[in-house]
PDB file of N, CA and C in Angstrom:
ATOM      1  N   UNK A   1       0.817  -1.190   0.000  1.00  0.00           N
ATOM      2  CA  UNK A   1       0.000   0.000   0.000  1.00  0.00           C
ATOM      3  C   UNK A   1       0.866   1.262   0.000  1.00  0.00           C
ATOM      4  N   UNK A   2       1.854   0.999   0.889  1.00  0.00           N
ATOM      5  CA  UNK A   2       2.667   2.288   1.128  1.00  0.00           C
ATOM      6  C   UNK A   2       3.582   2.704  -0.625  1.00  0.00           C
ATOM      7  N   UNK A   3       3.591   1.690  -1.304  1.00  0.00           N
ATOM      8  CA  UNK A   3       4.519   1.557  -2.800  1.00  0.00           C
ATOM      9  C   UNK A   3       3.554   2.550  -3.591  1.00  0.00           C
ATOM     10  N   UNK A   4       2.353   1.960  -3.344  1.00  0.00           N
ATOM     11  CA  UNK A   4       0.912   2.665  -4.282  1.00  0.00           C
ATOM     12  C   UNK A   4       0.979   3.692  -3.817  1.00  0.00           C
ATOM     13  N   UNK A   5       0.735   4.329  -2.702  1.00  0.00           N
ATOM     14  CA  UNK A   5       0.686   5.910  -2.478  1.00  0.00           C
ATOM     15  C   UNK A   5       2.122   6.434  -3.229  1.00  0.00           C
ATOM     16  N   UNK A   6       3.214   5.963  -2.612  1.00  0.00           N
ATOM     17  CA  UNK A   6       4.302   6.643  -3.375  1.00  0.00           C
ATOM     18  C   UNK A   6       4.823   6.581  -4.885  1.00  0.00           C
ATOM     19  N   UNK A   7       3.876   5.526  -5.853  1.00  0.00           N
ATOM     20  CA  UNK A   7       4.091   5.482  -6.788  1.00  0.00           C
ATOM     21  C   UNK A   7       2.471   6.901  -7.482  1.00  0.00           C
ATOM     22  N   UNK A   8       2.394   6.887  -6.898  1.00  0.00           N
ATOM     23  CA  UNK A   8       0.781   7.657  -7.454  1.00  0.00           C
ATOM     24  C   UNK A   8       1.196   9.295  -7.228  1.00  0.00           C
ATOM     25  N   UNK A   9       1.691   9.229  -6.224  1.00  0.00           N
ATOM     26  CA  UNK A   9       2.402  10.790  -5.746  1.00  0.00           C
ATOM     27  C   UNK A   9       3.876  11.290  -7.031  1.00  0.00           C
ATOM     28  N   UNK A  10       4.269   9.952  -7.020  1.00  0.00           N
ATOM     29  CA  UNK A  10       5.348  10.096  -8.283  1.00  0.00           C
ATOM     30  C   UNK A  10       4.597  10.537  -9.845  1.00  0.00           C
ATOM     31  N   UNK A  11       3.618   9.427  -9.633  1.00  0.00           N
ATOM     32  CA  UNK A  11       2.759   9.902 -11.136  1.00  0.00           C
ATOM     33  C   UNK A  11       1.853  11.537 -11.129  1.00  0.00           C
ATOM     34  N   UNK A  12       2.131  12.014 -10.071  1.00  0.00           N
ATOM     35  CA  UNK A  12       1.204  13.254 -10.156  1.00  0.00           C
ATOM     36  C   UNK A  12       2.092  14.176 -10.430  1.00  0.00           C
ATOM     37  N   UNK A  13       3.752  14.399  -9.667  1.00  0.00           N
ATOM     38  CA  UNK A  13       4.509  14.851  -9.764  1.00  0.00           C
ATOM     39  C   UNK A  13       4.829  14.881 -11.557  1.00  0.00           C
ATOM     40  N   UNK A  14       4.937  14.117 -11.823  1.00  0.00           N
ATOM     41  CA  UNK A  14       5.802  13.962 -13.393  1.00  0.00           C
ATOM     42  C   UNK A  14       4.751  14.507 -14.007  1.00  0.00           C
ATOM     43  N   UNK A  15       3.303  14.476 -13.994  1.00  0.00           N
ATOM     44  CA  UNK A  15       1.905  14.730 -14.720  1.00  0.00           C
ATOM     45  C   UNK A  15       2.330  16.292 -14.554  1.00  0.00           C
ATOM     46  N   UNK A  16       2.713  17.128 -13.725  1.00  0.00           N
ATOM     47  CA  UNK A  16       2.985  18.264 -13.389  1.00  0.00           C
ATOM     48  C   UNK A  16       3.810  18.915 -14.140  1.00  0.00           C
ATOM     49  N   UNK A  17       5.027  18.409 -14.753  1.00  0.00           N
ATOM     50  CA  UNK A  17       6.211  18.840 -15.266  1.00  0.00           C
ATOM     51  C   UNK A  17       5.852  19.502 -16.168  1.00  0.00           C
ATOM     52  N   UNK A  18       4.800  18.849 -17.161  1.00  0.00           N
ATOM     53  CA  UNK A  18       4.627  19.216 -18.556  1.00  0.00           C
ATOM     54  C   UNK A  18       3.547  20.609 -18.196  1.00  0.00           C
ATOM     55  N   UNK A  19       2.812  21.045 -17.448  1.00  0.00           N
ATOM     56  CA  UNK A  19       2.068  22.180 -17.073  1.00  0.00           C
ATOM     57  C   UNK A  19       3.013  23.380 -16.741  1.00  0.00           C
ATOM     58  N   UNK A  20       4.269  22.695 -15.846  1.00  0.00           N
ATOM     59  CA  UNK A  20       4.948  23.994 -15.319  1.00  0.00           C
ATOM     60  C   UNK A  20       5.898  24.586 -16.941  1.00  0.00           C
ATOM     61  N   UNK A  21       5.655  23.918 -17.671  1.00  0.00           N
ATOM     62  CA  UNK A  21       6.447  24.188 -19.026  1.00  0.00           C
ATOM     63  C   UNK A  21       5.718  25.229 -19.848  1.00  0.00           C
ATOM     64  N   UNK A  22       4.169  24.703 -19.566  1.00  0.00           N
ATOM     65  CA  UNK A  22       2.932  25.710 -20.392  1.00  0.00           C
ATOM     66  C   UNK A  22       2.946  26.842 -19.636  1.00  0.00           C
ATOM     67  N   UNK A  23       3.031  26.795 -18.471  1.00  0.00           N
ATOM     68  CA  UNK A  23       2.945  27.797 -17.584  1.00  0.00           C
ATOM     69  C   UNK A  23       3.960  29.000 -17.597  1.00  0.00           C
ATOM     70  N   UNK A  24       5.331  28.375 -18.079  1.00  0.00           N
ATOM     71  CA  UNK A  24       6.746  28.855 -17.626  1.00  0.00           C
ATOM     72  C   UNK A  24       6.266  29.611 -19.630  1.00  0.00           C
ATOM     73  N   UNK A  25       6.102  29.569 -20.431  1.00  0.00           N
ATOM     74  CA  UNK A  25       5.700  29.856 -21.578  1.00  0.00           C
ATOM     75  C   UNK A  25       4.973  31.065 -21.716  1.00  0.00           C
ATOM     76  N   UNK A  26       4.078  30.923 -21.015  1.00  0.00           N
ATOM     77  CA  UNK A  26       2.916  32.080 -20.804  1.00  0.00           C
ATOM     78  C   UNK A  26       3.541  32.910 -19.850  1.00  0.00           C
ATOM     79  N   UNK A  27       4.023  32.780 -19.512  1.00  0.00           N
ATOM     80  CA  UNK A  27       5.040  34.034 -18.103  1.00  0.00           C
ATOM     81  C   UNK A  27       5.605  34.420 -19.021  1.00  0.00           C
ATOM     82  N   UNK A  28       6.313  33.766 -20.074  1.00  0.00           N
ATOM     83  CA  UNK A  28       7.125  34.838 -20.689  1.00  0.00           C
ATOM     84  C   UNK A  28       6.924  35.544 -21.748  1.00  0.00           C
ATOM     85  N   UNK A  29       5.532  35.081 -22.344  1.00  0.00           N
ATOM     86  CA  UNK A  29       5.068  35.744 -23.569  1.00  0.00           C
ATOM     87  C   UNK A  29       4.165  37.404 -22.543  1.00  0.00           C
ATOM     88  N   UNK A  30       3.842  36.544 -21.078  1.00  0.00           N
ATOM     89  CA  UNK A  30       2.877  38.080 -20.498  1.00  0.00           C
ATOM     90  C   UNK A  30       3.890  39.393 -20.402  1.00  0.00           C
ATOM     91  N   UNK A  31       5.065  38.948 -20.372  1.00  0.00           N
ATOM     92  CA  UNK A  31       6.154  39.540 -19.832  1.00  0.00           C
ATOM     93  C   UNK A  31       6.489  40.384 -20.819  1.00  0.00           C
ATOM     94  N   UNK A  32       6.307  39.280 -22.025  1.00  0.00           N
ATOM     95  CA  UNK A  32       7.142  40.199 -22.931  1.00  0.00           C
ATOM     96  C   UNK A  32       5.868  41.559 -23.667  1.00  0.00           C
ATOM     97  N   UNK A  33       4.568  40.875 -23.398  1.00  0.00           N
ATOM     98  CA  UNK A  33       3.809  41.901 -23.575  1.00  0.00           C
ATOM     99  C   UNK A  33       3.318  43.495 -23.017  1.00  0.00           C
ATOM    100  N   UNK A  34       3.676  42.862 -21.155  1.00  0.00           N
ATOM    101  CA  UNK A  34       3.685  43.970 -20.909  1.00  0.00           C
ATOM    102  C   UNK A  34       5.044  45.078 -21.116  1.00  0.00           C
ATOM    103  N   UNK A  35       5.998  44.666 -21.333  1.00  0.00           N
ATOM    104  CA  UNK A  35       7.341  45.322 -21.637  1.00  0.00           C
ATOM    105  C   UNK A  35       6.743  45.896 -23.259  1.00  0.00           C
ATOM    106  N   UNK A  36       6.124  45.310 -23.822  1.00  0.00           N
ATOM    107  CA  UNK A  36       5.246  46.520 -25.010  1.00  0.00           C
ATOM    108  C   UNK A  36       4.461  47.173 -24.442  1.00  0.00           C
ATOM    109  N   UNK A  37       3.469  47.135 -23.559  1.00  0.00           N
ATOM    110  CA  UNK A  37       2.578  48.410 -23.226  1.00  0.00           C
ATOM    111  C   UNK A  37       3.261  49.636 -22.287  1.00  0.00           C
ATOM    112  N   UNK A  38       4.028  49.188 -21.134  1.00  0.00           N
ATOM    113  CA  UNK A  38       4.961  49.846 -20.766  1.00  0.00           C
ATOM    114  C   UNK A  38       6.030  50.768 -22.160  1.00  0.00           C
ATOM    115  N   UNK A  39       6.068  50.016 -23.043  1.00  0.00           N
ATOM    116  CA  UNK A  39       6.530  50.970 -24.513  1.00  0.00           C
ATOM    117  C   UNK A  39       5.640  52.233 -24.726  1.00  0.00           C
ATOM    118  N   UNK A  40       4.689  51.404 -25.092  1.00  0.00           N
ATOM    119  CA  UNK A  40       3.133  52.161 -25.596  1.00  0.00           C
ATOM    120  C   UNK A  40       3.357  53.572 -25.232  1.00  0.00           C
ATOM    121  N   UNK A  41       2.561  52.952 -23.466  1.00  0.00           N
ATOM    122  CA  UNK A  41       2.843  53.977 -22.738  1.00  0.00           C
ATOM    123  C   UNK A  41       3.674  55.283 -23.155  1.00  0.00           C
ATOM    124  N   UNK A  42       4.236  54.840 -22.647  1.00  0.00           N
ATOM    125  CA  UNK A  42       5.704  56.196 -22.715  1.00  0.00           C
ATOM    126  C   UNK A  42       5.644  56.902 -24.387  1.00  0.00           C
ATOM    127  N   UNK A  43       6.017  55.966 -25.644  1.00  0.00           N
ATOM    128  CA  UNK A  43       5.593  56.585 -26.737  1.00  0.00           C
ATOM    129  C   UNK A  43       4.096  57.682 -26.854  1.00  0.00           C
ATOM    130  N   UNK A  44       3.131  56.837 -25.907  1.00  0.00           N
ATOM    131  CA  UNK A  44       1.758  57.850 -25.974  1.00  0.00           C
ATOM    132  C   UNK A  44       2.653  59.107 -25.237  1.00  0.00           C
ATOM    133  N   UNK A  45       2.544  58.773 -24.282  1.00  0.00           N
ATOM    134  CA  UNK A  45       2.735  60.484 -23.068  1.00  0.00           C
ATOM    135  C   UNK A  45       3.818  61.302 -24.205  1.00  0.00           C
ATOM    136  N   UNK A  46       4.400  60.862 -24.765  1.00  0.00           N
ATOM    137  CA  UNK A  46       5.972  61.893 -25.557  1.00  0.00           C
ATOM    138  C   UNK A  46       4.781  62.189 -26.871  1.00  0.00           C
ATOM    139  N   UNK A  47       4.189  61.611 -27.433  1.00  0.00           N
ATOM    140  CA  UNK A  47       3.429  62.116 -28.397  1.00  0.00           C
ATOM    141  C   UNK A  47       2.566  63.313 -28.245  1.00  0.00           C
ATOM    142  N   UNK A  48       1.301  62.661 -27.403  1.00  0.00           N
ATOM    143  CA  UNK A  48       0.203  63.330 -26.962  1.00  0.00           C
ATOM    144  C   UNK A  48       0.549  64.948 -26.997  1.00  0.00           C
ATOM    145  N   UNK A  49       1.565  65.308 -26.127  1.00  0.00           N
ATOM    146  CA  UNK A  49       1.867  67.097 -26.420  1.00  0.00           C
ATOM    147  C   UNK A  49       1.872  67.583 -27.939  1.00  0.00           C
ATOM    148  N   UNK A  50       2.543  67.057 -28.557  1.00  0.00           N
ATOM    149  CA  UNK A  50       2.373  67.364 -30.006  1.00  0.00           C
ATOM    150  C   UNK A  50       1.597  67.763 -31.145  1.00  0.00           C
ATOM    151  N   UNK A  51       0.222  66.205 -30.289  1.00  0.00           N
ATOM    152  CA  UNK A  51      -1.272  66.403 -31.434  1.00  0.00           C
ATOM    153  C   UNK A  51      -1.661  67.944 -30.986  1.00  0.00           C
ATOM    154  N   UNK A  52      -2.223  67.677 -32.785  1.00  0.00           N
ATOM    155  CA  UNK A  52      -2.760  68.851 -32.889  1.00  0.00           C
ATOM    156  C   UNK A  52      -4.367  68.829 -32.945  1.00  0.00           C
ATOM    157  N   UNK A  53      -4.198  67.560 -33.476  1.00  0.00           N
ATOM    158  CA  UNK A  53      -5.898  67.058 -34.015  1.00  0.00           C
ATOM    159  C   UNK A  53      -6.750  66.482 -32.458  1.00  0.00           C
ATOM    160  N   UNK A  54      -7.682  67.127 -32.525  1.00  0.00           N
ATOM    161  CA  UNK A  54      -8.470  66.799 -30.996  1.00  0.00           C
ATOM    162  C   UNK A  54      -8.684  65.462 -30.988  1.00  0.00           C
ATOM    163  N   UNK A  55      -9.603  65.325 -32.085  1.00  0.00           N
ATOM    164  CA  UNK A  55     -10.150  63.866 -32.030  1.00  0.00           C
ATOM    165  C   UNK A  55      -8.799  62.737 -31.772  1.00  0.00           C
ATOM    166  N   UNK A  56      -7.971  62.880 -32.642  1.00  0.00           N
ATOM    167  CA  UNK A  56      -6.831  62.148 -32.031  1.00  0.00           C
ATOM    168  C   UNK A  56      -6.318  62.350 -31.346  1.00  0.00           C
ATOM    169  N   UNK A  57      -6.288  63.057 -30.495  1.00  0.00           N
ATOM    170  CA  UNK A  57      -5.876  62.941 -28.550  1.00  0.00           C
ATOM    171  C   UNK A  57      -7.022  62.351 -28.024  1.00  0.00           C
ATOM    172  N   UNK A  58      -8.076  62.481 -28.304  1.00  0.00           N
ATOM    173  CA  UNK A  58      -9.604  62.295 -27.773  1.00  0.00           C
ATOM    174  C   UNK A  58      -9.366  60.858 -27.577  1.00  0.00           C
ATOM    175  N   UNK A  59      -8.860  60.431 -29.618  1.00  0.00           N
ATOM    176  CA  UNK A  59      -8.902  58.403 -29.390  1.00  0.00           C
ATOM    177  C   UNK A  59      -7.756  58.025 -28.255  1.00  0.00           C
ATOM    178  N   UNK A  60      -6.711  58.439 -28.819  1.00  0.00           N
ATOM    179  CA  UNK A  60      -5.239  58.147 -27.878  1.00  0.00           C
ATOM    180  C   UNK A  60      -5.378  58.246 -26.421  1.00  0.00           C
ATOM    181  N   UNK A  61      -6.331  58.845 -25.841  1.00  0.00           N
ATOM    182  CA  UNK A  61      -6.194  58.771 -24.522  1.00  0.00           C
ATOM    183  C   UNK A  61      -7.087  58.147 -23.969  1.00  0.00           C
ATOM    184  N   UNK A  62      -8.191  57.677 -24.672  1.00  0.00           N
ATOM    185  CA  UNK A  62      -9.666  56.730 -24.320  1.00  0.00           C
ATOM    186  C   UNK A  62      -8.909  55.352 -23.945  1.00  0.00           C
ATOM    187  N   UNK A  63      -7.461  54.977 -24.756  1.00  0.00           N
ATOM    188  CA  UNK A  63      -7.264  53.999 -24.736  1.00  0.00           C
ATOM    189  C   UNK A  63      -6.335  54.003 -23.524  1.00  0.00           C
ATOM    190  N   UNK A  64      -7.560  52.809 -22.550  1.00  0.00           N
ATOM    191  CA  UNK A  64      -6.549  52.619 -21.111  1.00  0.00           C
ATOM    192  C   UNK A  64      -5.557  51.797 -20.639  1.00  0.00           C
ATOM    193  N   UNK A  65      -4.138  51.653 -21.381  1.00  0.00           N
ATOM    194  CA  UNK A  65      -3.372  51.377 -21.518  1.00  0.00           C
ATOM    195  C   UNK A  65      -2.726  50.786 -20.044  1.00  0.00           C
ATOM    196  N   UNK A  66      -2.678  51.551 -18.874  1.00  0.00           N
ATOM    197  CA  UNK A  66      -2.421  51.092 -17.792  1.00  0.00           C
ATOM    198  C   UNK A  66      -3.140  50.428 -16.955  1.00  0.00           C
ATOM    199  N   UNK A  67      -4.624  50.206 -17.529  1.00  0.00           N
ATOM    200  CA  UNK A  67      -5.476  49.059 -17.069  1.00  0.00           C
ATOM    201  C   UNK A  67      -5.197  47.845 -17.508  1.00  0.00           C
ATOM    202  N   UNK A  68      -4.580  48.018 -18.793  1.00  0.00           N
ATOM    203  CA  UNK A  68      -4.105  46.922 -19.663  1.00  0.00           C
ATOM    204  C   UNK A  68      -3.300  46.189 -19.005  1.00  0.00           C
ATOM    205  N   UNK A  69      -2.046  47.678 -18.345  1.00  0.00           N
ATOM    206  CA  UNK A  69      -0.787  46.509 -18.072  1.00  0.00           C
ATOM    207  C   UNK A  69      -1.088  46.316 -16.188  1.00  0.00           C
ATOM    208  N   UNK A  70      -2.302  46.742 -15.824  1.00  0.00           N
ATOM    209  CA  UNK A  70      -2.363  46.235 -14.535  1.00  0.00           C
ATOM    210  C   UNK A  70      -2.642  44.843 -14.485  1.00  0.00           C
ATOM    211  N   UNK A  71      -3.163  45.047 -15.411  1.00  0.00           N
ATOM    212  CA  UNK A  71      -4.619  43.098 -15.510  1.00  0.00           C
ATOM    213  C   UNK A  71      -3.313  42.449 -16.151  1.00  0.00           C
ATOM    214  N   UNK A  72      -2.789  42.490 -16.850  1.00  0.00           N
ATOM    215  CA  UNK A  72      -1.287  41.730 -17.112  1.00  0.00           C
ATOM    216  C   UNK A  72      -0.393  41.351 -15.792  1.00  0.00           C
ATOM    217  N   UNK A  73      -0.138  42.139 -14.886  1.00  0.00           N
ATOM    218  CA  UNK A  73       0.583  42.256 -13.960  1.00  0.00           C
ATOM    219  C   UNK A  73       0.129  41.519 -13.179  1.00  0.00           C
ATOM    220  N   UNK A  74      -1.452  41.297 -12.961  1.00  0.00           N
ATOM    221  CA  UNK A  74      -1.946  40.457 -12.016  1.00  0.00           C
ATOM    222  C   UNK A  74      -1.769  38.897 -12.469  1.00  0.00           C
ATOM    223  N   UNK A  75      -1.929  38.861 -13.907  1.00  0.00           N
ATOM    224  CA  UNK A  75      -1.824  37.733 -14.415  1.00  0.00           C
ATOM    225  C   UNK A  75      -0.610  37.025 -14.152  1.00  0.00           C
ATOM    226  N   UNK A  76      -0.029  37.787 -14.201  1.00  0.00           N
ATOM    227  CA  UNK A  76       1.746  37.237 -14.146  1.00  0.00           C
ATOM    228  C   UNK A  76       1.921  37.039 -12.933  1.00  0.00           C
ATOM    229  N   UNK A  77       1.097  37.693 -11.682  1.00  0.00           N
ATOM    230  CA  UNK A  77       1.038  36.971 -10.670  1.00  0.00           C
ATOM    231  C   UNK A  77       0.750  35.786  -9.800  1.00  0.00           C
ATOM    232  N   UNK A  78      -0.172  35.609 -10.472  1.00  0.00           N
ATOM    233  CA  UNK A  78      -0.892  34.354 -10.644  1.00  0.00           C
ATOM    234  C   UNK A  78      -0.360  33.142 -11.310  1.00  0.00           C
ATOM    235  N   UNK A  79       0.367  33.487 -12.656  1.00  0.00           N
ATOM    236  CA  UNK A  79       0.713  32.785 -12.828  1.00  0.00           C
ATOM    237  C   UNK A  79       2.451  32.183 -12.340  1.00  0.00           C
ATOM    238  N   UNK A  80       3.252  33.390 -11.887  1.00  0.00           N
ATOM    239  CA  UNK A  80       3.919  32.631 -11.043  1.00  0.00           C
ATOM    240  C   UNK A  80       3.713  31.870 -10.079  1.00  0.00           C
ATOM    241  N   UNK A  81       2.736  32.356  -9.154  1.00  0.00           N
ATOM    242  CA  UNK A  81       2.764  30.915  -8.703  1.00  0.00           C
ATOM    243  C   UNK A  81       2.153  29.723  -9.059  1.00  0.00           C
ATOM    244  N   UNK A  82       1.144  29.537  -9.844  1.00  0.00           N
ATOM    245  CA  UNK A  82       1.616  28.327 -10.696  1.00  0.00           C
ATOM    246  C   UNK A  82       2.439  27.721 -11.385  1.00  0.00           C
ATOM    247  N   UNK A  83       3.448  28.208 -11.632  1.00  0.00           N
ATOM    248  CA  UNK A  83       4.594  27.763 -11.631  1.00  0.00           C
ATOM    249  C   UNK A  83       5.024  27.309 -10.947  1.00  0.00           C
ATOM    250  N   UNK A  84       5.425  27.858  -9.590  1.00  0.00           N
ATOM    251  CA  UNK A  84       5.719  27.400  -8.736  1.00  0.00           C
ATOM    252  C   UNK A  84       5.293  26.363  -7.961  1.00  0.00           C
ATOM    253  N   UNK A  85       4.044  26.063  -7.947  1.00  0.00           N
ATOM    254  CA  UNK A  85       3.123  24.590  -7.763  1.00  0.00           C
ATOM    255  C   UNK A  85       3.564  23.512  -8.272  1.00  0.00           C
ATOM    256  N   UNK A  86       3.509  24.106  -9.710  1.00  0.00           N
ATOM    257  CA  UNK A  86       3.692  22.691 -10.766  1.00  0.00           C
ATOM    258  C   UNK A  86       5.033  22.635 -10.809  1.00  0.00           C
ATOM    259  N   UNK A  87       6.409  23.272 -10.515  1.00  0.00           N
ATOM    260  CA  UNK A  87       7.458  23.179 -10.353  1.00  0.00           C
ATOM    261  C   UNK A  87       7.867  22.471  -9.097  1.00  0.00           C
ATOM    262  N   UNK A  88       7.712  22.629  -8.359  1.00  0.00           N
ATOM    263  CA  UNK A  88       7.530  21.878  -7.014  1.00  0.00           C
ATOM    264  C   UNK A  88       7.761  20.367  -6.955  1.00  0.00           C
ATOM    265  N   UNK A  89       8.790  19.098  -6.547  1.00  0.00           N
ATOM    266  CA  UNK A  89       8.964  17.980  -6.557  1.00  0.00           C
ATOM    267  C   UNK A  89       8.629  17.232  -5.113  1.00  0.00           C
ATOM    268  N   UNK A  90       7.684  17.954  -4.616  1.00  0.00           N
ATOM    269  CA  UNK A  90       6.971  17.569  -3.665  1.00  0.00           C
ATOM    270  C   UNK A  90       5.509  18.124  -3.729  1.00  0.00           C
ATOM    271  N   UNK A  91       4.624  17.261  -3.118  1.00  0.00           N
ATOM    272  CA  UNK A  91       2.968  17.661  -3.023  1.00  0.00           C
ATOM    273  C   UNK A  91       2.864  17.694  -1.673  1.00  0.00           C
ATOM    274  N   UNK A  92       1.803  18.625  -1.998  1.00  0.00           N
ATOM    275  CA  UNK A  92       1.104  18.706  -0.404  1.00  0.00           C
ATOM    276  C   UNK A  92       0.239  17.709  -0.044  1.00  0.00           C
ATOM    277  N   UNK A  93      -0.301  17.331   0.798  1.00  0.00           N
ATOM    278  CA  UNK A  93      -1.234  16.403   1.016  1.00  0.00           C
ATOM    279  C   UNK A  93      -2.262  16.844   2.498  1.00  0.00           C
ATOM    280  N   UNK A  94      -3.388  17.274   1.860  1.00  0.00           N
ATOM    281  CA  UNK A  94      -4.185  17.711   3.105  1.00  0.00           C
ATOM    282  C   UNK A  94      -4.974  16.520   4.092  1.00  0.00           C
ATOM    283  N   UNK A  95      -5.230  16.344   4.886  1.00  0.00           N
ATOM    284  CA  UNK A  95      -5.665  15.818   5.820  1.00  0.00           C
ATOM    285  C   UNK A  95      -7.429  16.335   6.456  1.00  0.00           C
ATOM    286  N   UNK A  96      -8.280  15.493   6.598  1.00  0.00           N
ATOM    287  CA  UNK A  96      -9.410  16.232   7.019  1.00  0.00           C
ATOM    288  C   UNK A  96     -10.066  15.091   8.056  1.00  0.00           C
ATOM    289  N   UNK A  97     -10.491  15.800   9.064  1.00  0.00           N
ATOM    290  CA  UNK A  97     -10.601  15.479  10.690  1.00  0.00           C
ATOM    291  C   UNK A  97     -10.706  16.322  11.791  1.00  0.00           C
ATOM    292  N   UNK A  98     -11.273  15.811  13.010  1.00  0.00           N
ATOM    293  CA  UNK A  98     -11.143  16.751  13.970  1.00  0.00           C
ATOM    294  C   UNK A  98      -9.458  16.896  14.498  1.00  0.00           C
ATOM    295  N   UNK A  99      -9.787  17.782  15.191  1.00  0.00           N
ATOM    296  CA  UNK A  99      -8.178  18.077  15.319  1.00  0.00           C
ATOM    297  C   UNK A  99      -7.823  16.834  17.179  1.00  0.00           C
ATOM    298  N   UNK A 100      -7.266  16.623  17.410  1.00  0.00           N
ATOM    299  CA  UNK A 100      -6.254  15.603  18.811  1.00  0.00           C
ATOM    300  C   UNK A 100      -7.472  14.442  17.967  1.00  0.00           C
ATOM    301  N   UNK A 101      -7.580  14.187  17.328  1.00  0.00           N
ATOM    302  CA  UNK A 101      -7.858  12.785  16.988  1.00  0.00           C
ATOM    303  C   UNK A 101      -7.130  11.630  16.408  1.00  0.00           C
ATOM    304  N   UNK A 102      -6.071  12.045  15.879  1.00  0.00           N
ATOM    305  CA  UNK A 102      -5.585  10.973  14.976  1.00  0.00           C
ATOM    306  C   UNK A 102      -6.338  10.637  13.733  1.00  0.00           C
ATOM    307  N   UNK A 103      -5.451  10.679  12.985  1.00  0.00           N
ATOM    308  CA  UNK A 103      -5.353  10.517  11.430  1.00  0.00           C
ATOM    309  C   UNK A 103      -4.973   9.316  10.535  1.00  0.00           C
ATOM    310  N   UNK A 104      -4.023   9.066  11.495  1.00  0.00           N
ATOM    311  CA  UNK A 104      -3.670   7.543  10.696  1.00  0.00           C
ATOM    312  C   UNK A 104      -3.898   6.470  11.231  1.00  0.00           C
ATOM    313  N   UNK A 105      -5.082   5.365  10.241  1.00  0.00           N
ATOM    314  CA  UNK A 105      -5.823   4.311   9.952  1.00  0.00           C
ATOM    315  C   UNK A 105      -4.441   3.360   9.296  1.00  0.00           C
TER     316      UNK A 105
END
């Protein structure tokens, strides 16, 4: 019994590897996106003084660019630590019971 738990904990572990890879992927494509809006950004603000045309300051600034790269930022939060989960060569294993009772059957 004790082989089966530790062979099953092994198979969840390795099932993991290939996620922290998808995961580790998408961190770096969010990354590299927000390092373009953070561009954006800055290109807008150095422009914007310049226009002359209303309506195009009107569009250029409707667009909320730092909402953009907040909700990115959160993402990338999130998804580090999934990474970090699925990177992980150990699992957690929760337990459910009253507590001074004993657990192990």
């Amino acid at each position: 019994m004790v082989t089966d738990i530790s062979s099953e904990i092994k198979n969840i572990i390795e099932k993991r590897q290939p996620l922290a890879k998808r995961v580790e992927k998408v961190e770096t494509h969010l990354t590299f996106l927000q390092q373009r809006i953070q561009q954006l950004i800055k290109q807008r603000n150095n422009f914007l003084p310049e226009l002359n045309d209303a309506q195009t300051l009107a569009n250029l600034q409707e667009i909320n660019l730092e909402k953009i790269e907040a909700d990115i930022r959160t993402n990338l939060t999130t998804i580090s630590k999934l990474k970090a989960r699925f990177s992980r060569q150990t699992l957690n294993i929760g337990v459910v019971g009253r507590p001074r009772q004993g657990k192990i059957h």
